[in-house]
PDB file of N, CA and C in Angstrom:
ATOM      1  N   UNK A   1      22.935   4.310 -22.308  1.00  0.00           N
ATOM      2  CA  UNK A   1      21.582   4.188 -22.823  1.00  0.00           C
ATOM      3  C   UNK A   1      20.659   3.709 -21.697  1.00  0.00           C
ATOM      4  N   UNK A   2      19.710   4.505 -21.596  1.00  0.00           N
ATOM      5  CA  UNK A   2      18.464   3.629 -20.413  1.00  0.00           C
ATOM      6  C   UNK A   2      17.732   2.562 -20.900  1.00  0.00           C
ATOM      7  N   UNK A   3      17.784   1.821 -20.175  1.00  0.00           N
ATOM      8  CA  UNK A   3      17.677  -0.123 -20.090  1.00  0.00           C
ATOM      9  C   UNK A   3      15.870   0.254 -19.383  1.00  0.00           C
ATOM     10  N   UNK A   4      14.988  -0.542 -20.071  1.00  0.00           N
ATOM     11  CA  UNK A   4      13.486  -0.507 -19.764  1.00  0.00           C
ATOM     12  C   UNK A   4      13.531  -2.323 -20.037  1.00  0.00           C
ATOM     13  N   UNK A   5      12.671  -2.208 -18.787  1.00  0.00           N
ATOM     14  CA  UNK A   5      12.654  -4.266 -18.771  1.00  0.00           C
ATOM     15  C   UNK A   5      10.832  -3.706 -19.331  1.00  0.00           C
ATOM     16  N   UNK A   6      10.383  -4.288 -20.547  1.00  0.00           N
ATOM     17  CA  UNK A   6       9.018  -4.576 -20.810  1.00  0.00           C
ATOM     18  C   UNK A   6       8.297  -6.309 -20.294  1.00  0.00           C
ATOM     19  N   UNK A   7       7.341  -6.214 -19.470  1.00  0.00           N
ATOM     20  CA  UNK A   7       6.871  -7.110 -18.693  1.00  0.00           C
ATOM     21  C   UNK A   7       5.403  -6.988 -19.192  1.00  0.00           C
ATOM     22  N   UNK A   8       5.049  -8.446 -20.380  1.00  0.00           N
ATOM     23  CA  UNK A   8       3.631  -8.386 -20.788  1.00  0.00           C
ATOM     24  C   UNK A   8       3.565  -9.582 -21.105  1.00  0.00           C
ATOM     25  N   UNK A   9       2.711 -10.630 -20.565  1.00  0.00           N
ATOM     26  CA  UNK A   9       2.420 -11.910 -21.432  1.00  0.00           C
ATOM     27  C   UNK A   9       2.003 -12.154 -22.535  1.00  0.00           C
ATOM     28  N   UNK A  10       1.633 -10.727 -23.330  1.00  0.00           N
ATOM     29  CA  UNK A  10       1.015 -10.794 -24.276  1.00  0.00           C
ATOM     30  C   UNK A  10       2.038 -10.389 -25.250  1.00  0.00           C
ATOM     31  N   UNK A  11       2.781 -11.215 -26.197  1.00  0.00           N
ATOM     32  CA  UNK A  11       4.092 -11.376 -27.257  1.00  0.00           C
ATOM     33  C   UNK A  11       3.779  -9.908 -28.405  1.00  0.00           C
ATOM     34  N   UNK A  12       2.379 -10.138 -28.972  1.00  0.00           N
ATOM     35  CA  UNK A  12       2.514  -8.465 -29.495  1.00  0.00           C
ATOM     36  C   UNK A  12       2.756  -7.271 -28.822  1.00  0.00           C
ATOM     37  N   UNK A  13       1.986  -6.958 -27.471  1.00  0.00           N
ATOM     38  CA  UNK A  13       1.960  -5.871 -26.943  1.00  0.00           C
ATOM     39  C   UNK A  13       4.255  -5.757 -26.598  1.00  0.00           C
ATOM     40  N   UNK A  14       4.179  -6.994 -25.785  1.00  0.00           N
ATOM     41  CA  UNK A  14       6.025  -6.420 -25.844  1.00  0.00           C
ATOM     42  C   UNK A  14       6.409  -6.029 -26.841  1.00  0.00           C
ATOM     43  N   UNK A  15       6.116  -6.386 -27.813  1.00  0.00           N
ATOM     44  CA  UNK A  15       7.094  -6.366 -29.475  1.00  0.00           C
ATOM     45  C   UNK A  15       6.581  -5.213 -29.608  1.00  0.00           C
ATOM     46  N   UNK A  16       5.119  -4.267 -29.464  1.00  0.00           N
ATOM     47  CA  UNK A  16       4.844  -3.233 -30.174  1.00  0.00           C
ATOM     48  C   UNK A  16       5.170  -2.164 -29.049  1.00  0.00           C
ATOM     49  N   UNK A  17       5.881  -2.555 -27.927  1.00  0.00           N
ATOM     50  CA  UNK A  17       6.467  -1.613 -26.852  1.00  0.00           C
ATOM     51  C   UNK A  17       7.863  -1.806 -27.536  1.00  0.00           C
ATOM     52  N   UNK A  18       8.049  -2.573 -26.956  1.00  0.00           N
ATOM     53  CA  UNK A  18       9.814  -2.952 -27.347  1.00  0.00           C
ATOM     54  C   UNK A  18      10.088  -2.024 -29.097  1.00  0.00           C
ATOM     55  N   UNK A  19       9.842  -2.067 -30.290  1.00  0.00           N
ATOM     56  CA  UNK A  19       9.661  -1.410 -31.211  1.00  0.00           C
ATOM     57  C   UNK A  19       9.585   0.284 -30.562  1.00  0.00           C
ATOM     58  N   UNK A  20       8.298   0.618 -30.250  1.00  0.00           N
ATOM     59  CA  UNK A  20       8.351   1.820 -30.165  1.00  0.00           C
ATOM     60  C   UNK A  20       9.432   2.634 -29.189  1.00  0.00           C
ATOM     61  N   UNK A  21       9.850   1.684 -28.126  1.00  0.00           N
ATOM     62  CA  UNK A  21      10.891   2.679 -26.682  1.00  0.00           C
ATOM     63  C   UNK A  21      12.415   2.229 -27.517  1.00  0.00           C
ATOM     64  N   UNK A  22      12.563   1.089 -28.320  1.00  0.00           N
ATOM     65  CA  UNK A  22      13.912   1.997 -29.121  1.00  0.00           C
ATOM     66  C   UNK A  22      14.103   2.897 -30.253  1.00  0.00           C
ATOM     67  N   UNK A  23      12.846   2.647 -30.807  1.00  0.00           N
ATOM     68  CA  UNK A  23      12.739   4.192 -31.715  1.00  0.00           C
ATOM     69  C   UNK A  23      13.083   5.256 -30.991  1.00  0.00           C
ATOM     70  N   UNK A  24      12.888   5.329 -30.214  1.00  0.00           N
ATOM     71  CA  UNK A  24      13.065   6.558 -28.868  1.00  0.00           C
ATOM     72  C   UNK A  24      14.333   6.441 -28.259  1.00  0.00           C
ATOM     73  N   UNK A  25      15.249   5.559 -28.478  1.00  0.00           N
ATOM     74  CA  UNK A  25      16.344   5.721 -27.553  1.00  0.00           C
ATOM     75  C   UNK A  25      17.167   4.648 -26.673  1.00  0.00           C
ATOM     76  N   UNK A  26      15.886   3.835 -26.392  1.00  0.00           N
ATOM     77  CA  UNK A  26      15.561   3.022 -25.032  1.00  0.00           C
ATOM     78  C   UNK A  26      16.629   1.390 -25.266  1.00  0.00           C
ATOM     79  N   UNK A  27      16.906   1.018 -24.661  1.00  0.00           N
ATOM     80  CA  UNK A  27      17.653  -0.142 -24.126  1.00  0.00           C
ATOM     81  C   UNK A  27      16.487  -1.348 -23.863  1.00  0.00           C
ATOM     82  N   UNK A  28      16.539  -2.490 -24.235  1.00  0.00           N
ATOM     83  CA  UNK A  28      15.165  -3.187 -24.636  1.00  0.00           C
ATOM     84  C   UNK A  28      15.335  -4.311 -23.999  1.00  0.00           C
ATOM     85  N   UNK A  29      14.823  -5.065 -22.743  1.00  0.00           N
ATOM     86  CA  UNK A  29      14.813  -6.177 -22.375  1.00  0.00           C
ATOM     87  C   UNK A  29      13.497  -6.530 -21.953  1.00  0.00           C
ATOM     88  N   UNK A  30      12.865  -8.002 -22.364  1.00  0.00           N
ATOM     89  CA  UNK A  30      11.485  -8.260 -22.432  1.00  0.00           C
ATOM     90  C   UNK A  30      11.571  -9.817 -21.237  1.00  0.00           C
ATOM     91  N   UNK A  31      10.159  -9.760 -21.185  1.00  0.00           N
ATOM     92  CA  UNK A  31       9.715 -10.863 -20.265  1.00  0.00           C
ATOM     93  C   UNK A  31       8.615 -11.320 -19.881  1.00  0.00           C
ATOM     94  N   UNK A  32       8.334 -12.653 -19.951  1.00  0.00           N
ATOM     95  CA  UNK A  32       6.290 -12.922 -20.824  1.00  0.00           C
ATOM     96  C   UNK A  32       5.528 -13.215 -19.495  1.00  0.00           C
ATOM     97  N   UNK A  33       6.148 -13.844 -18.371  1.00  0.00           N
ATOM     98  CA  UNK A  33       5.718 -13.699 -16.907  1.00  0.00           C
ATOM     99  C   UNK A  33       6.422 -12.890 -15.642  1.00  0.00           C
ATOM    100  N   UNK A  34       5.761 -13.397 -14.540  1.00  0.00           N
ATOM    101  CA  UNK A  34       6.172 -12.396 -13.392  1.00  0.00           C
ATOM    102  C   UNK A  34       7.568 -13.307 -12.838  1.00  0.00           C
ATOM    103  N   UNK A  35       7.997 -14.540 -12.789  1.00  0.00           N
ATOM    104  CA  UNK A  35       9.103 -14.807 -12.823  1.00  0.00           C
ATOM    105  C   UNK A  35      10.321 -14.769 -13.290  1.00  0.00           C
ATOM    106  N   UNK A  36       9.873 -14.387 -14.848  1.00  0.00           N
ATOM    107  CA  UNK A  36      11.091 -14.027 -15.733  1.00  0.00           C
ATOM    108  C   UNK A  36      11.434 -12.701 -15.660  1.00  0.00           C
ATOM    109  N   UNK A  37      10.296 -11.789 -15.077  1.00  0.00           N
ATOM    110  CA  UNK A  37      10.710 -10.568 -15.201  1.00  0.00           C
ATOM    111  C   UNK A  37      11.821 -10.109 -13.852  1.00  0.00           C
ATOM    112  N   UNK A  38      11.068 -11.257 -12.796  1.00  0.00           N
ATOM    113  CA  UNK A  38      12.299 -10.467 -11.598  1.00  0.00           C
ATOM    114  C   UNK A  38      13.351 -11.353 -11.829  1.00  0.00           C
ATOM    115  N   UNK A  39      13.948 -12.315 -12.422  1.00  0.00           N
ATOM    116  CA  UNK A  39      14.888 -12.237 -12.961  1.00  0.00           C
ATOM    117  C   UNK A  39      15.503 -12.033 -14.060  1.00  0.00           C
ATOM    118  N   UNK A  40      14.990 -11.179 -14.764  1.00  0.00           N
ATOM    119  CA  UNK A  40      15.736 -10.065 -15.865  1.00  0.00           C
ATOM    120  C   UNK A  40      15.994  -8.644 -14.829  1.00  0.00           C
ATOM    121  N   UNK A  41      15.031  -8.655 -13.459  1.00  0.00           N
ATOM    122  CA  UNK A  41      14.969  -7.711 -12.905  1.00  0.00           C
ATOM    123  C   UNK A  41      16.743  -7.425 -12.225  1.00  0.00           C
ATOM    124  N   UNK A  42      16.988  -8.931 -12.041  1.00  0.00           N
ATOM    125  CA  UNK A  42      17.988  -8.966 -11.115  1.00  0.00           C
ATOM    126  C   UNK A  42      19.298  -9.181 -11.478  1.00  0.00           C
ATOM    127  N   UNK A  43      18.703  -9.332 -13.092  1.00  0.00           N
ATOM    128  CA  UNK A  43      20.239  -9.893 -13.816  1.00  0.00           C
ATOM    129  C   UNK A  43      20.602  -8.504 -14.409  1.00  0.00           C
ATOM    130  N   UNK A  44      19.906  -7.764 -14.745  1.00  0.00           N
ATOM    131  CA  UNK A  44      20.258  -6.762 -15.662  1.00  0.00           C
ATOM    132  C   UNK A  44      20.103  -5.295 -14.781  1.00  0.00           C
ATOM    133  N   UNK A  45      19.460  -5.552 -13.632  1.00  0.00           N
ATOM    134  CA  UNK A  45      18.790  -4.075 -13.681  1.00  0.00           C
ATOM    135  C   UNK A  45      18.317  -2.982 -14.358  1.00  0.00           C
ATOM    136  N   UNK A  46      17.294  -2.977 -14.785  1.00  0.00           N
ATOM    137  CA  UNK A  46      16.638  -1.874 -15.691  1.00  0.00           C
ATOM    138  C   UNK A  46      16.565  -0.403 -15.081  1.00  0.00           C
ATOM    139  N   UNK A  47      16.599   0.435 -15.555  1.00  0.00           N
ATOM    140  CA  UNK A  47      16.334   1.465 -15.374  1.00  0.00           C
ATOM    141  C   UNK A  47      15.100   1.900 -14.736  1.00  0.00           C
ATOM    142  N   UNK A  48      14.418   1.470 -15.376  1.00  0.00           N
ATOM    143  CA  UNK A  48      12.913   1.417 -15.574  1.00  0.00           C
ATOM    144  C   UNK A  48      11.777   0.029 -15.580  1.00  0.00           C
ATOM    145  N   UNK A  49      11.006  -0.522 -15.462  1.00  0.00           N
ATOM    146  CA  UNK A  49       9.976  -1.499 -16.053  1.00  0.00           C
ATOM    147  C   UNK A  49       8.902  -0.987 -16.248  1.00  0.00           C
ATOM    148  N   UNK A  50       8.445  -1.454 -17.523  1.00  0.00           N
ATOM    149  CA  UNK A  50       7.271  -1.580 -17.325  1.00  0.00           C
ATOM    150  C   UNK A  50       5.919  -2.613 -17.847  1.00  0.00           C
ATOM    151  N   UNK A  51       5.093  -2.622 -16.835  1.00  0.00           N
ATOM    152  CA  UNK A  51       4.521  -4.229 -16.008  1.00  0.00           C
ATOM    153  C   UNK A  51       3.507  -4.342 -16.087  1.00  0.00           C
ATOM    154  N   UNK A  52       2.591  -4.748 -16.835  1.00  0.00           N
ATOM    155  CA  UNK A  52       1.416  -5.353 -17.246  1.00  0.00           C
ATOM    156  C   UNK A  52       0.648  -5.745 -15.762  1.00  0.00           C
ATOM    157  N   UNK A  53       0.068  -5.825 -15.229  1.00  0.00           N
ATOM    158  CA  UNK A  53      -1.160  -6.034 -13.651  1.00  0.00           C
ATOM    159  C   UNK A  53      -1.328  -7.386 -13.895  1.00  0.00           C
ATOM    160  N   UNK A  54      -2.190  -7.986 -15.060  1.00  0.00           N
ATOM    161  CA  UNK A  54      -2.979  -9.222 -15.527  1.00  0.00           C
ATOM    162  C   UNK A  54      -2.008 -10.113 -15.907  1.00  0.00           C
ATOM    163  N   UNK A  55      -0.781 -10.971 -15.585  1.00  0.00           N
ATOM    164  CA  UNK A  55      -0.425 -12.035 -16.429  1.00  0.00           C
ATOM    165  C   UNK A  55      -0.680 -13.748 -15.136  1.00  0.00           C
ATOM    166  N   UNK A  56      -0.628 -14.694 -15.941  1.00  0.00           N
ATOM    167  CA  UNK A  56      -0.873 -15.858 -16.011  1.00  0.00           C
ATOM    168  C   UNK A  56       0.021 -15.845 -13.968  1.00  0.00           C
ATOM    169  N   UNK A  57      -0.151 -17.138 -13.387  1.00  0.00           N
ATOM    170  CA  UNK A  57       0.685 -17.298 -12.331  1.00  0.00           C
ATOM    171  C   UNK A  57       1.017 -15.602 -11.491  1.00  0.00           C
ATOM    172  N   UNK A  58       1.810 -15.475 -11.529  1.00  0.00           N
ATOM    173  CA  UNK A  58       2.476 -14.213 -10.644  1.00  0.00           C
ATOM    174  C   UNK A  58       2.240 -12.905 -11.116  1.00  0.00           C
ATOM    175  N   UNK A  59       0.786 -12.049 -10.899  1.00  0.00           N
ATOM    176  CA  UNK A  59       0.163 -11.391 -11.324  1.00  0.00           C
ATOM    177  C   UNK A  59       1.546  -9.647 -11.205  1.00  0.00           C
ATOM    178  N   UNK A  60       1.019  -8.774 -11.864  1.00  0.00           N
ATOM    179  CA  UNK A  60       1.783  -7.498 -12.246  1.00  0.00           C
ATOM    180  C   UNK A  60       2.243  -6.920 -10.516  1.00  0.00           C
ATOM    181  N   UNK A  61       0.954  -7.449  -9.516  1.00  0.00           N
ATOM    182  CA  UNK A  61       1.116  -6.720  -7.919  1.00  0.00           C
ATOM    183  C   UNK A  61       2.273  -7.786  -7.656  1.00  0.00           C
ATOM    184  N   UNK A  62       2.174  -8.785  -7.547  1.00  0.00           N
ATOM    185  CA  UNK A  62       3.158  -9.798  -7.020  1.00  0.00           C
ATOM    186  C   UNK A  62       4.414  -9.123  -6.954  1.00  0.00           C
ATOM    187  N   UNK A  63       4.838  -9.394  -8.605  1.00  0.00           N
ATOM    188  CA  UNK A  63       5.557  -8.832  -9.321  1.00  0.00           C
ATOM    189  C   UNK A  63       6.626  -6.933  -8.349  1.00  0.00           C
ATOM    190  N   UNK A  64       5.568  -6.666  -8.848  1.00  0.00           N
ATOM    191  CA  UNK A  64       5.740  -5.075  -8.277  1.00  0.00           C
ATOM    192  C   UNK A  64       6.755  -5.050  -6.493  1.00  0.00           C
ATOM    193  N   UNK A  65       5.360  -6.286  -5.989  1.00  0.00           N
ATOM    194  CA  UNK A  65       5.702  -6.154  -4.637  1.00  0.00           C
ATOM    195  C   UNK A  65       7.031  -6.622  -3.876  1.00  0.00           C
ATOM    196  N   UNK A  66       7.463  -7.836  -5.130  1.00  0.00           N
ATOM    197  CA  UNK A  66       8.814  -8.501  -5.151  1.00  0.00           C
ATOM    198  C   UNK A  66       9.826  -7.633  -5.318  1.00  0.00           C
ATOM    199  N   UNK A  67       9.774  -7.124  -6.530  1.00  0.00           N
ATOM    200  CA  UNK A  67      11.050  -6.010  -6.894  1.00  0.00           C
ATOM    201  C   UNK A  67      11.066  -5.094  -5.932  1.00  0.00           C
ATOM    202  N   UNK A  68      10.009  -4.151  -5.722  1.00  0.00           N
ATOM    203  CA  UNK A  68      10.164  -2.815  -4.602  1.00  0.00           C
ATOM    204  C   UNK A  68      10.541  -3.395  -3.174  1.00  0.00           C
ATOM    205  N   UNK A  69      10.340  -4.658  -2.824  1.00  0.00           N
ATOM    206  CA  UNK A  69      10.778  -5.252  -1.748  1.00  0.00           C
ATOM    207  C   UNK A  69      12.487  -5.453  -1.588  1.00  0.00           C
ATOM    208  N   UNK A  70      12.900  -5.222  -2.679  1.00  0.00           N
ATOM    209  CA  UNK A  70      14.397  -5.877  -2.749  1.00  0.00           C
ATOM    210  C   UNK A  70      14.888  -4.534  -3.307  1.00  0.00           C
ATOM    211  N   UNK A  71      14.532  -3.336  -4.198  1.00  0.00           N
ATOM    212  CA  UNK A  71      14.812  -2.530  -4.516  1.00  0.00           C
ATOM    213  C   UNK A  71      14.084  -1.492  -4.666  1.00  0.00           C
ATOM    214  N   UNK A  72      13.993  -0.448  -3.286  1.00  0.00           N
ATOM    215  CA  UNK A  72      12.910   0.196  -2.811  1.00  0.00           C
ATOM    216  C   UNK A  72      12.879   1.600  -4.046  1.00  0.00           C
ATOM    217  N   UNK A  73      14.275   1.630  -4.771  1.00  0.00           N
ATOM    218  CA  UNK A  73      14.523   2.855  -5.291  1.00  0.00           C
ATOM    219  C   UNK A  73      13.682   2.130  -6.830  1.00  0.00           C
ATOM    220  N   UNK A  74      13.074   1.165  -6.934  1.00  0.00           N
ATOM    221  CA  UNK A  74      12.788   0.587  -8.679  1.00  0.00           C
ATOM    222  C   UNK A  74      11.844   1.740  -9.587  1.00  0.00           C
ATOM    223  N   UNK A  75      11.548   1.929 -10.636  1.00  0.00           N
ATOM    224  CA  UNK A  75      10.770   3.041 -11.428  1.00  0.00           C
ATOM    225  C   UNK A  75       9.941   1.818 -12.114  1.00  0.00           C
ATOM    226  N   UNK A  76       9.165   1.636 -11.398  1.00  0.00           N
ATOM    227  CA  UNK A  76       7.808   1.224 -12.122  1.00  0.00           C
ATOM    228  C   UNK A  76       6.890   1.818 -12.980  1.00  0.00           C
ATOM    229  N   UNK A  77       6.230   1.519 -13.807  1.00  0.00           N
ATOM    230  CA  UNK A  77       5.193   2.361 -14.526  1.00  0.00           C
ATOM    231  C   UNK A  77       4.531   0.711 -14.843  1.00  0.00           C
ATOM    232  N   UNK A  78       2.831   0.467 -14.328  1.00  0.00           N
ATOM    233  CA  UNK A  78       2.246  -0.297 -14.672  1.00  0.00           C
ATOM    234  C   UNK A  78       1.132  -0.316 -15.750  1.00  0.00           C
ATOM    235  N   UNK A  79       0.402  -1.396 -16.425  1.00  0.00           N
ATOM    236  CA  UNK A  79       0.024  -1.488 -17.816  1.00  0.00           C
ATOM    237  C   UNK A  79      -1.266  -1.977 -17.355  1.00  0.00           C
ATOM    238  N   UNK A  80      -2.398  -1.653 -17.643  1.00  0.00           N
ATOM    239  CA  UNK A  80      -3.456  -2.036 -16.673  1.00  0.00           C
ATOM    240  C   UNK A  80      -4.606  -1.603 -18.423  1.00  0.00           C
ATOM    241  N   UNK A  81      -5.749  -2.426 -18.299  1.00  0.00           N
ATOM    242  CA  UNK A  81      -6.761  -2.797 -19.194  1.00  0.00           C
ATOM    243  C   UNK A  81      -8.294  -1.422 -18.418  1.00  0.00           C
ATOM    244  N   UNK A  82      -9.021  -1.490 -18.853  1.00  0.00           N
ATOM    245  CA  UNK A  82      -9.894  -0.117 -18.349  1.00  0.00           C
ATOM    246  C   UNK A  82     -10.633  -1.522 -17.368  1.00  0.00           C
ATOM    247  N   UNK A  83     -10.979  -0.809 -16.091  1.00  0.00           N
ATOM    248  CA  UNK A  83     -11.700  -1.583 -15.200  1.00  0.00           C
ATOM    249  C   UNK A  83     -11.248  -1.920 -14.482  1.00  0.00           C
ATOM    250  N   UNK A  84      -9.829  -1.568 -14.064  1.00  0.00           N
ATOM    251  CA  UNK A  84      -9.148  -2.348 -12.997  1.00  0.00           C
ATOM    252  C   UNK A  84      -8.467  -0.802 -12.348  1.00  0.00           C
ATOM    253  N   UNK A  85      -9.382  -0.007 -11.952  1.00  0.00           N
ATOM    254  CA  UNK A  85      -9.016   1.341 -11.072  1.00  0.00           C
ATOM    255  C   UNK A  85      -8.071   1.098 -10.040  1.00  0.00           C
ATOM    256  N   UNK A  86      -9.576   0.171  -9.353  1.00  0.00           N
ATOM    257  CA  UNK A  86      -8.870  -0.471  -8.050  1.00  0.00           C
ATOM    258  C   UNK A  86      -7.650  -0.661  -8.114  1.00  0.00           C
ATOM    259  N   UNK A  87      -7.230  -1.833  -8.515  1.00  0.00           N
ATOM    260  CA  UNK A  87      -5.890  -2.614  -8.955  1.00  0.00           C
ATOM    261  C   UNK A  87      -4.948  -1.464  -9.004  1.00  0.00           C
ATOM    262  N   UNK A  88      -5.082  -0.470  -9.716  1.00  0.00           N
ATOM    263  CA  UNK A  88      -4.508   0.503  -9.813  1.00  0.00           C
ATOM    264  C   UNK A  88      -3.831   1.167  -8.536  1.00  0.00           C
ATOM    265  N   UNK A  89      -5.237   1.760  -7.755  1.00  0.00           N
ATOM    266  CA  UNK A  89      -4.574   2.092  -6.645  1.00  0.00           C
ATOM    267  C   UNK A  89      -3.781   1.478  -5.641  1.00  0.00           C
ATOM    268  N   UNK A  90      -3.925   0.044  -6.089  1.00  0.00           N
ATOM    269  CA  UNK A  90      -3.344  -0.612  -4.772  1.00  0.00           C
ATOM    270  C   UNK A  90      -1.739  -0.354  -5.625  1.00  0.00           C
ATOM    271  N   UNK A  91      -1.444  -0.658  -6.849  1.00  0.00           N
ATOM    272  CA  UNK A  91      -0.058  -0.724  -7.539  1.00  0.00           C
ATOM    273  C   UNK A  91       0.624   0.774  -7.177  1.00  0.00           C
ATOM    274  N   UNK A  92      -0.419   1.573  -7.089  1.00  0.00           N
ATOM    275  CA  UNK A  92       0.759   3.011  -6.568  1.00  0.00           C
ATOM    276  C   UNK A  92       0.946   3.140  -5.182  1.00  0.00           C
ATOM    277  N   UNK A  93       0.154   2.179  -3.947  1.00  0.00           N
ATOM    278  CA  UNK A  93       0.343   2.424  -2.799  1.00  0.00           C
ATOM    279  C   UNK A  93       1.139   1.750  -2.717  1.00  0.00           C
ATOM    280  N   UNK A  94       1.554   0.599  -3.724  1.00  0.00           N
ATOM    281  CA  UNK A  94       2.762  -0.732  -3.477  1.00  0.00           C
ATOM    282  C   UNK A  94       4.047   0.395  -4.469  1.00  0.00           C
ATOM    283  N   UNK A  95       4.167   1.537  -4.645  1.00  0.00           N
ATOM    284  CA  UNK A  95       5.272   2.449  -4.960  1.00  0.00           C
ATOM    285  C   UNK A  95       5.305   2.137  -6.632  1.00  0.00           C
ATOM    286  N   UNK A  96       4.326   1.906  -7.115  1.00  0.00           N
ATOM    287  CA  UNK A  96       4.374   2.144  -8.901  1.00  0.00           C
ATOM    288  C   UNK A  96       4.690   3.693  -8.748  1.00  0.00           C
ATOM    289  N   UNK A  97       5.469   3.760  -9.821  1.00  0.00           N
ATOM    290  CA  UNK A  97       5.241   5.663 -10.292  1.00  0.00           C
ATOM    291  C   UNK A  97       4.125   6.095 -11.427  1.00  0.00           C
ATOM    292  N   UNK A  98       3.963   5.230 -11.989  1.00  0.00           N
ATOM    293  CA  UNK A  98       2.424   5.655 -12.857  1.00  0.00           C
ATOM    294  C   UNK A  98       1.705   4.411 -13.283  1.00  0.00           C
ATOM    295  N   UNK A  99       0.881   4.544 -14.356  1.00  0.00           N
ATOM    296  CA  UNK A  99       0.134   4.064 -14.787  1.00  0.00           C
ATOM    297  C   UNK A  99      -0.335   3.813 -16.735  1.00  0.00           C
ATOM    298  N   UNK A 100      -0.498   2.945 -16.968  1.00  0.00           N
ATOM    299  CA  UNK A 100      -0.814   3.320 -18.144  1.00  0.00           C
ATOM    300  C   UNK A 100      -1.890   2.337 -18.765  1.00  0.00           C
ATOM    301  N   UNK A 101      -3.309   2.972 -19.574  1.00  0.00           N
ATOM    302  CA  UNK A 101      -4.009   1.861 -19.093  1.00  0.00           C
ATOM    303  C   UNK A 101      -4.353   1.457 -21.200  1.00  0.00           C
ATOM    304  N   UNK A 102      -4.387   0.369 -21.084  1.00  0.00           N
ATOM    305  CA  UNK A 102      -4.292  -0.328 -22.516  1.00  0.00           C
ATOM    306  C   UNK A 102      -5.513  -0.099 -23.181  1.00  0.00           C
ATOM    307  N   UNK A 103      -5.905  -0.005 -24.369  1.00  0.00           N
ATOM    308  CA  UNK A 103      -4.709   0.280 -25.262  1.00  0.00           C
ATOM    309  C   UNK A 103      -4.322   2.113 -25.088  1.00  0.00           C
ATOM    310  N   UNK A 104      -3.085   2.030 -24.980  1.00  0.00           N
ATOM    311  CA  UNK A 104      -2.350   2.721 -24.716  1.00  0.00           C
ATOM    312  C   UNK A 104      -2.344   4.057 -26.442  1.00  0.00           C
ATOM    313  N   UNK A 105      -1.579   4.893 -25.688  1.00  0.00           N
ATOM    314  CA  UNK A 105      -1.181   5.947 -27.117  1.00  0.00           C
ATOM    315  C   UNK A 105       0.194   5.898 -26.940  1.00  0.00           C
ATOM    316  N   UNK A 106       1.226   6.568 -27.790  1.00  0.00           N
ATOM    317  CA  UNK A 106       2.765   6.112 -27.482  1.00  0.00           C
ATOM    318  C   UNK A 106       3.143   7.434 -26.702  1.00  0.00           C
ATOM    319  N   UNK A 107       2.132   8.627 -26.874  1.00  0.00           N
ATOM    320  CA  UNK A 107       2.908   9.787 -25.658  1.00  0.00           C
ATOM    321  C   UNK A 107       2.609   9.225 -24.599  1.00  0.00           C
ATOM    322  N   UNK A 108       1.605   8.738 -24.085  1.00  0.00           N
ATOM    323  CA  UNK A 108       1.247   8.529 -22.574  1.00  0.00           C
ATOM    324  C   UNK A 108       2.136   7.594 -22.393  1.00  0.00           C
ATOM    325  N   UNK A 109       2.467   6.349 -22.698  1.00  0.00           N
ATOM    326  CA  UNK A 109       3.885   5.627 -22.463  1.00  0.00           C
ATOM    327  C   UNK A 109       5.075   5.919 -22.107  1.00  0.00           C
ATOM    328  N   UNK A 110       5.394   7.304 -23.791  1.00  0.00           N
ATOM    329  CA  UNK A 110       6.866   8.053 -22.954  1.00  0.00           C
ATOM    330  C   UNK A 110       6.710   8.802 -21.998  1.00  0.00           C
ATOM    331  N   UNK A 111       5.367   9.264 -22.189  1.00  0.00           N
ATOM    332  CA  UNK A 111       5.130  10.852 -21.405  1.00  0.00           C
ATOM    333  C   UNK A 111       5.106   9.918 -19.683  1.00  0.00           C
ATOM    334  N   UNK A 112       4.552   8.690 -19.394  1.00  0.00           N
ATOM    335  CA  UNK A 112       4.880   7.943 -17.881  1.00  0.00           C
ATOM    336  C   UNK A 112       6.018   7.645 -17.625  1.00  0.00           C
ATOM    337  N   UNK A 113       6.647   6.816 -18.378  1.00  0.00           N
ATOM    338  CA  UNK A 113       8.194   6.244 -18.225  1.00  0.00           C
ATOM    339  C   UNK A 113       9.295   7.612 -18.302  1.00  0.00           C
ATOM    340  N   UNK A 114       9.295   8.926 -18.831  1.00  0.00           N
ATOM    341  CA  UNK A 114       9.433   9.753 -18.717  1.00  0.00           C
ATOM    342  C   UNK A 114       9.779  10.347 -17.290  1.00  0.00           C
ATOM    343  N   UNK A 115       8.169  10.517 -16.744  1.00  0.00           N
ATOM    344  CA  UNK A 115       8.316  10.687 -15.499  1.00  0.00           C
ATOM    345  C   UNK A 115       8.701  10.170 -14.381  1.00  0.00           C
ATOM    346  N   UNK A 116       8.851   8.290 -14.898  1.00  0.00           N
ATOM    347  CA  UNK A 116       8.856   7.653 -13.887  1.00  0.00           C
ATOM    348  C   UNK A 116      10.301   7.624 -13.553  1.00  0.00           C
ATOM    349  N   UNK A 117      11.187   8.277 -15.105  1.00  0.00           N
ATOM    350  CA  UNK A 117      12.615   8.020 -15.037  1.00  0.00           C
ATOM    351  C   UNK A 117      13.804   9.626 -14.002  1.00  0.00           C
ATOM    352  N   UNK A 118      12.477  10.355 -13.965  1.00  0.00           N
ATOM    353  CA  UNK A 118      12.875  11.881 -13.721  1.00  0.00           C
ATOM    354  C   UNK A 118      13.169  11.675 -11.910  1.00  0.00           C
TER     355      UNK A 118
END
């Protein structure tokens, strides 16, 4: 089964990810900051993450820049709010594979993590 680490400080948005990617299939491990996530990153290895830009302390780039630093092959797909383009581009020059910007629809979710998993 493919293992997706969901990375959101925000407790609904994981739960209403986490819900929808095992309806689909998906292997479910969650994490409410950028510390817990690189170590769920490191304990479990996910298949996949995917990583919210905006949380508290160790923002979504940190984050990003930590894991792809230690595991250049990682499948990112980041979670980004409208207004943060920028932010954006810097997360795919730091090797995100997509994007997804909140509030989200549930194809564009699979239809990124999808790609990010191909």
């Amino acid at each position: 089964m493919t293992k997706v680490l969901v990375v959101d400080d925000a407790q609904f948005l994981r739960v209403r990810l986490s819900r929808m990617l095992k309806e689909h299939g998906y292997d479910i491990l969650e994490a409410e900051n950028g510390d817990r996530a690189i170590a769920q990153y490191e304990a479990n290895a996910p298949d996949a993450v995917l990583l919210d830009i905006t949380m508290p302390e160790k923002d979504g780039l940190e984050v990003l820049r930590e894991i792809r630093g230690k595991h250049p092959d990682a499948r990112v797909v980041m979670l980004t709010a409208l207004g943060q383009q920028s932010i954006v581009l810097e997360a795919i020059k730091a090797g995100a594979r997509d994007f997804v910007v909140k509030p989200f629809e549930q194809e564009r979710v699979l239809s990124a993590l999808q790609k990010a998993l191909a």
